[in-house]
N, C-alpha and C. Protein backbone atom coordinates (compact mmCIF):
# COMPACT_ATOMS: atom_id res chain seq x y z
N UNK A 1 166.40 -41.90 75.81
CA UNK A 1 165.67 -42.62 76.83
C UNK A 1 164.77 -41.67 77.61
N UNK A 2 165.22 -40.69 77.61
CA UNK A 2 164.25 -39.23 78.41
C UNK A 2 163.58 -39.11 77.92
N UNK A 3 163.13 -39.17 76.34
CA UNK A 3 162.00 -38.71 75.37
C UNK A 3 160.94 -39.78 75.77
N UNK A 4 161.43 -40.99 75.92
CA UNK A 4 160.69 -42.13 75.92
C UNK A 4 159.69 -42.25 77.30
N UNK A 5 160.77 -42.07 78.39
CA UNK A 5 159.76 -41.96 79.56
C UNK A 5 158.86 -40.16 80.00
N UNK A 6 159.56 -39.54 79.41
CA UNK A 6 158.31 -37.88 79.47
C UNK A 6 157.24 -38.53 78.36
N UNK A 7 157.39 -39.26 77.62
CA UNK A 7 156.73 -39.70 76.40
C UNK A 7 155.50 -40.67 76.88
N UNK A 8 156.01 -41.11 78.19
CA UNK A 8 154.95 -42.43 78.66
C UNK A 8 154.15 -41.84 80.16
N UNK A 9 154.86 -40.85 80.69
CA UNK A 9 154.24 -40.15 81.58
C UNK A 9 153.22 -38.89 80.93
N UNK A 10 153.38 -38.32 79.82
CA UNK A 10 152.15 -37.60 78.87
C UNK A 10 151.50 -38.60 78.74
N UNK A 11 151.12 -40.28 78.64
CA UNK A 11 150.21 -41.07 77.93
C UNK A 11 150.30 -41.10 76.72
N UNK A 12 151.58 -40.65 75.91
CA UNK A 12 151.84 -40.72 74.51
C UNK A 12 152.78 -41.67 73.92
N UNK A 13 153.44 -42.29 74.37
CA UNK A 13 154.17 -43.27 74.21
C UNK A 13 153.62 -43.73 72.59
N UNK A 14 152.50 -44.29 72.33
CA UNK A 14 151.97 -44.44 71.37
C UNK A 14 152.09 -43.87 70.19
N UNK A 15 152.80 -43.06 70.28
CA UNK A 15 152.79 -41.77 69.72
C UNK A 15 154.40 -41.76 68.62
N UNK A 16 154.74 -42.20 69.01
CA UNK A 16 156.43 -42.45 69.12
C UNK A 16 156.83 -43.97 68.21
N UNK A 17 155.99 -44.73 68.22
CA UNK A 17 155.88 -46.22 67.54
C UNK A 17 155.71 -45.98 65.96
N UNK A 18 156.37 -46.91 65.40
CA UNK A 18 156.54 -46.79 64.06
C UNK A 18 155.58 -48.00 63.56
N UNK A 19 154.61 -48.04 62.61
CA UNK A 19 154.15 -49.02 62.13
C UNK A 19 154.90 -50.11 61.45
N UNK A 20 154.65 -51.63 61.09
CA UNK A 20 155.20 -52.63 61.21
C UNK A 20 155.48 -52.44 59.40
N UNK A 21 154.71 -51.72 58.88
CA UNK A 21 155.05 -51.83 56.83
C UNK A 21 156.54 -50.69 56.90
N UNK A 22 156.82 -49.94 58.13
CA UNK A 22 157.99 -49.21 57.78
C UNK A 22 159.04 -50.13 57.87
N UNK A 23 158.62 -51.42 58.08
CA UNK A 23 159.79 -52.47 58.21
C UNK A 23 160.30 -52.82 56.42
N UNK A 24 159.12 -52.79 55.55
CA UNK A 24 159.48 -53.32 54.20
C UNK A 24 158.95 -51.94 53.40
N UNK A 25 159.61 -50.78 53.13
CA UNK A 25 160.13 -50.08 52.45
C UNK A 25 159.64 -49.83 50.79
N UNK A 26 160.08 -51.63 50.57
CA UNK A 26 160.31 -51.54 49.27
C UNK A 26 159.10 -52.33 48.48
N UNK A 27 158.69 -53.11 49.72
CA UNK A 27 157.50 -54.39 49.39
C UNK A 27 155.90 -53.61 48.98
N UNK A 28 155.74 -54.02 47.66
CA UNK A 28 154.36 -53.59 47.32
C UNK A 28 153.00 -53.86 47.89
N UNK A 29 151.93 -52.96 48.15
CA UNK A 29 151.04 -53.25 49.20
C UNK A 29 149.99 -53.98 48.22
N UNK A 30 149.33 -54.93 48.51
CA UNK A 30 148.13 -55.48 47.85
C UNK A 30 146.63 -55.49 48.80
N UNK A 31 145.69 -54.99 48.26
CA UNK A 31 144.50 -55.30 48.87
C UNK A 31 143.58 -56.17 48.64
N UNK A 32 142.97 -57.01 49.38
CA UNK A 32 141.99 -58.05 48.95
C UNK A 32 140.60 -57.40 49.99
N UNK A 33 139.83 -58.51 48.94
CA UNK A 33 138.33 -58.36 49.79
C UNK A 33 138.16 -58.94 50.61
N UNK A 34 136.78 -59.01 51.15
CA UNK A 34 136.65 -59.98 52.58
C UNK A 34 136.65 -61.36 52.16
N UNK A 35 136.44 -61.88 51.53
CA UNK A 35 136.37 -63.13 51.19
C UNK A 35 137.63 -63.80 51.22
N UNK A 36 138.52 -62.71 50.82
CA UNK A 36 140.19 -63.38 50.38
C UNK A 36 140.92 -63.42 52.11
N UNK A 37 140.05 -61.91 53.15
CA UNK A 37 141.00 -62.13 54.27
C UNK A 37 140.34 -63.18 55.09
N UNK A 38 138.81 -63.51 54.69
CA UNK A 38 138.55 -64.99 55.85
C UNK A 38 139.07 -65.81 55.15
N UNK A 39 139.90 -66.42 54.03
CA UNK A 39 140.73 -67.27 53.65
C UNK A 39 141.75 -66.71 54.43
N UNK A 40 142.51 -65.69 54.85
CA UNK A 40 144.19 -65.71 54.76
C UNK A 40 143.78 -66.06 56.55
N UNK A 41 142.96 -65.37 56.61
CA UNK A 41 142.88 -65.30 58.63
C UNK A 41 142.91 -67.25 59.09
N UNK A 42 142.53 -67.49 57.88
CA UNK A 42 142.01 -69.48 58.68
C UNK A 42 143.46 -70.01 57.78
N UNK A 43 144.23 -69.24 57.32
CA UNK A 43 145.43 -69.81 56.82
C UNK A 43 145.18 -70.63 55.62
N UNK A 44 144.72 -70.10 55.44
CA UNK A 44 144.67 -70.86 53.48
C UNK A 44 145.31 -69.73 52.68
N UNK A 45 146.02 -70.31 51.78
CA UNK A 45 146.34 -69.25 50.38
C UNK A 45 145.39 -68.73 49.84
N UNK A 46 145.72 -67.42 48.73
CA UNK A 46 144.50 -67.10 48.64
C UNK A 46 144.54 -67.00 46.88
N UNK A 47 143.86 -67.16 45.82
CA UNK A 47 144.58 -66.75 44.48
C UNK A 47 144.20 -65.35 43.89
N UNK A 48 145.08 -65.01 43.15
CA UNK A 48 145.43 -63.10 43.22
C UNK A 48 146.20 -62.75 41.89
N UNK A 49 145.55 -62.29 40.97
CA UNK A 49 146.17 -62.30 39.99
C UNK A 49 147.28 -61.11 40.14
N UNK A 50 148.50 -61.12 40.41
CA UNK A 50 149.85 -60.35 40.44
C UNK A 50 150.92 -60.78 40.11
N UNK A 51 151.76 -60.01 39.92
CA UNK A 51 153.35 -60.60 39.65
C UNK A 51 153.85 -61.44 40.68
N UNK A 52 154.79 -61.91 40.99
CA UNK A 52 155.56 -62.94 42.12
C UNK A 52 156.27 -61.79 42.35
N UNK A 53 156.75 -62.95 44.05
CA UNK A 53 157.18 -61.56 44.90
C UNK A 53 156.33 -61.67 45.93
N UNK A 54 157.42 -60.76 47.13
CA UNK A 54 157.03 -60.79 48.47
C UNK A 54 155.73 -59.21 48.30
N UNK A 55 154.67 -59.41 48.78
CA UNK A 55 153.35 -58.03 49.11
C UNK A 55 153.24 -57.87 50.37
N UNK A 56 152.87 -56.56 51.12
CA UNK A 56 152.30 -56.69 51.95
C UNK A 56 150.63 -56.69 51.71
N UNK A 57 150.06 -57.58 52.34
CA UNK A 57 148.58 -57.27 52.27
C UNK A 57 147.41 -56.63 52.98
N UNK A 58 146.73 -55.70 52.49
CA UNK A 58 145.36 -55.25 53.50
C UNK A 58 144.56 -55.48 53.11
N UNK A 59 143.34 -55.92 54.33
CA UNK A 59 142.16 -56.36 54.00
C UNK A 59 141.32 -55.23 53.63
N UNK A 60 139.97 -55.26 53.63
CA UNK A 60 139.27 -54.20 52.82
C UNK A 60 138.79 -53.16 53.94
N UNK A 61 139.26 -53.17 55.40
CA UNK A 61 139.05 -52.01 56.28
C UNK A 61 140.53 -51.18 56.33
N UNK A 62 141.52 -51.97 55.45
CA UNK A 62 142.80 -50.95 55.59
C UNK A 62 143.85 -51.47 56.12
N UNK A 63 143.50 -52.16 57.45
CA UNK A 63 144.41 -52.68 58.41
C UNK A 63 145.70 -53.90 57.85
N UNK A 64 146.68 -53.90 57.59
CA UNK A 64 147.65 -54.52 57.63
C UNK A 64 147.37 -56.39 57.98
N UNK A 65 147.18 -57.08 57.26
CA UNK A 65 147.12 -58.32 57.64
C UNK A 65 148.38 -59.68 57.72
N UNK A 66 149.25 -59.04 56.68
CA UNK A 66 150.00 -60.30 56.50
C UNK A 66 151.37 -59.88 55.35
N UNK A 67 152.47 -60.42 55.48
CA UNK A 67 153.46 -60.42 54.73
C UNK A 67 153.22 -61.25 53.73
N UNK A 68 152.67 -61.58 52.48
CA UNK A 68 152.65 -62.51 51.89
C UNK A 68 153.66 -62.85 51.09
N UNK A 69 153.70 -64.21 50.43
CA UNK A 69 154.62 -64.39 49.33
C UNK A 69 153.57 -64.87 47.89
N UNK A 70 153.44 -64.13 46.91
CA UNK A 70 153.07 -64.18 45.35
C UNK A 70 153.94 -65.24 44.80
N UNK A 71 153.30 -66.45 44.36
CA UNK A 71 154.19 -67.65 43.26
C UNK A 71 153.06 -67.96 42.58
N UNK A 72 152.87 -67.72 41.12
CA UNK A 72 151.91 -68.28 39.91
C UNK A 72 150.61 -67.89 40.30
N UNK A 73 150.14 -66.56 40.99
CA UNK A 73 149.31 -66.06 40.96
C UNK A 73 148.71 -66.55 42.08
N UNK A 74 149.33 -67.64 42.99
CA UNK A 74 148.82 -67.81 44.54
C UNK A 74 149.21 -67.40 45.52
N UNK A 75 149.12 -66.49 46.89
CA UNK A 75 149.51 -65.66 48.02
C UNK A 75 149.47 -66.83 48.77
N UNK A 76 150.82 -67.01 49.59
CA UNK A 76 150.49 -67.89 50.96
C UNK A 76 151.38 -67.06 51.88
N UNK A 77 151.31 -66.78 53.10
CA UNK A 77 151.72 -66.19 53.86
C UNK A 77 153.06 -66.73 54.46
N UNK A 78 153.19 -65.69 54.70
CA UNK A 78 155.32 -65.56 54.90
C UNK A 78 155.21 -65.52 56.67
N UNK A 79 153.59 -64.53 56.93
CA UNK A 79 154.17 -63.79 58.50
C UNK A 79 152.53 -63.01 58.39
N UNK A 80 152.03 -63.34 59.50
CA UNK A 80 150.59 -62.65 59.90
C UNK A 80 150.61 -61.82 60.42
N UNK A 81 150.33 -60.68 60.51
CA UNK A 81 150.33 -59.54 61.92
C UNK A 81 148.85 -59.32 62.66
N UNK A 82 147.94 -60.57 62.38
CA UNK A 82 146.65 -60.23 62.95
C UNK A 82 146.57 -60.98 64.21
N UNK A 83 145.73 -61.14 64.93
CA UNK A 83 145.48 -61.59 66.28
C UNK A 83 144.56 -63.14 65.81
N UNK A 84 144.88 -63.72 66.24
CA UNK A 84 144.61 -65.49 66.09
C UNK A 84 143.84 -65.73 67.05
């Protein structure tokens, strides 16, 4: 708890945060283009030729968009991490 508050009185706190893909380990990352993330952002599935199975997905600047779930080559989202 000491690390945490010397940690927030430096202005580093930030510093110390673990990104949200260290949550799934094991889950394969997929990238789409822009076209596929203004589909996932307005909540539509998107189609993706991959195996089935849970992906994480990034859009084409890098950033982390969404937990998806892969069934018959269509992505629909499990869990968004973008701002709505």
């Amino acid at each position: 708890m000491d690390e945490l508050i010397a940690a927030a009185e430096r202005g580093e706190l930030e510093s110390l945060l673990l990104g949200v893909e260290t949550l799934f380990p094991l889950v394969r990352h997929v990238s789409v283009d822009a076209a596929a993330e203004k589909r996932i952002r307005c909540g539509n599935d998107v189609e993706i030729a991959s195996e089935d199975g849970p992906a994480l997905v990034y859009g084409p600047d890098g950033k982390l968009l969404m937990l998806g779930e892969i069934r018959n080559n269509i992505m629909s989202t499990t869990k968004s991490f973008f701002e709505v």
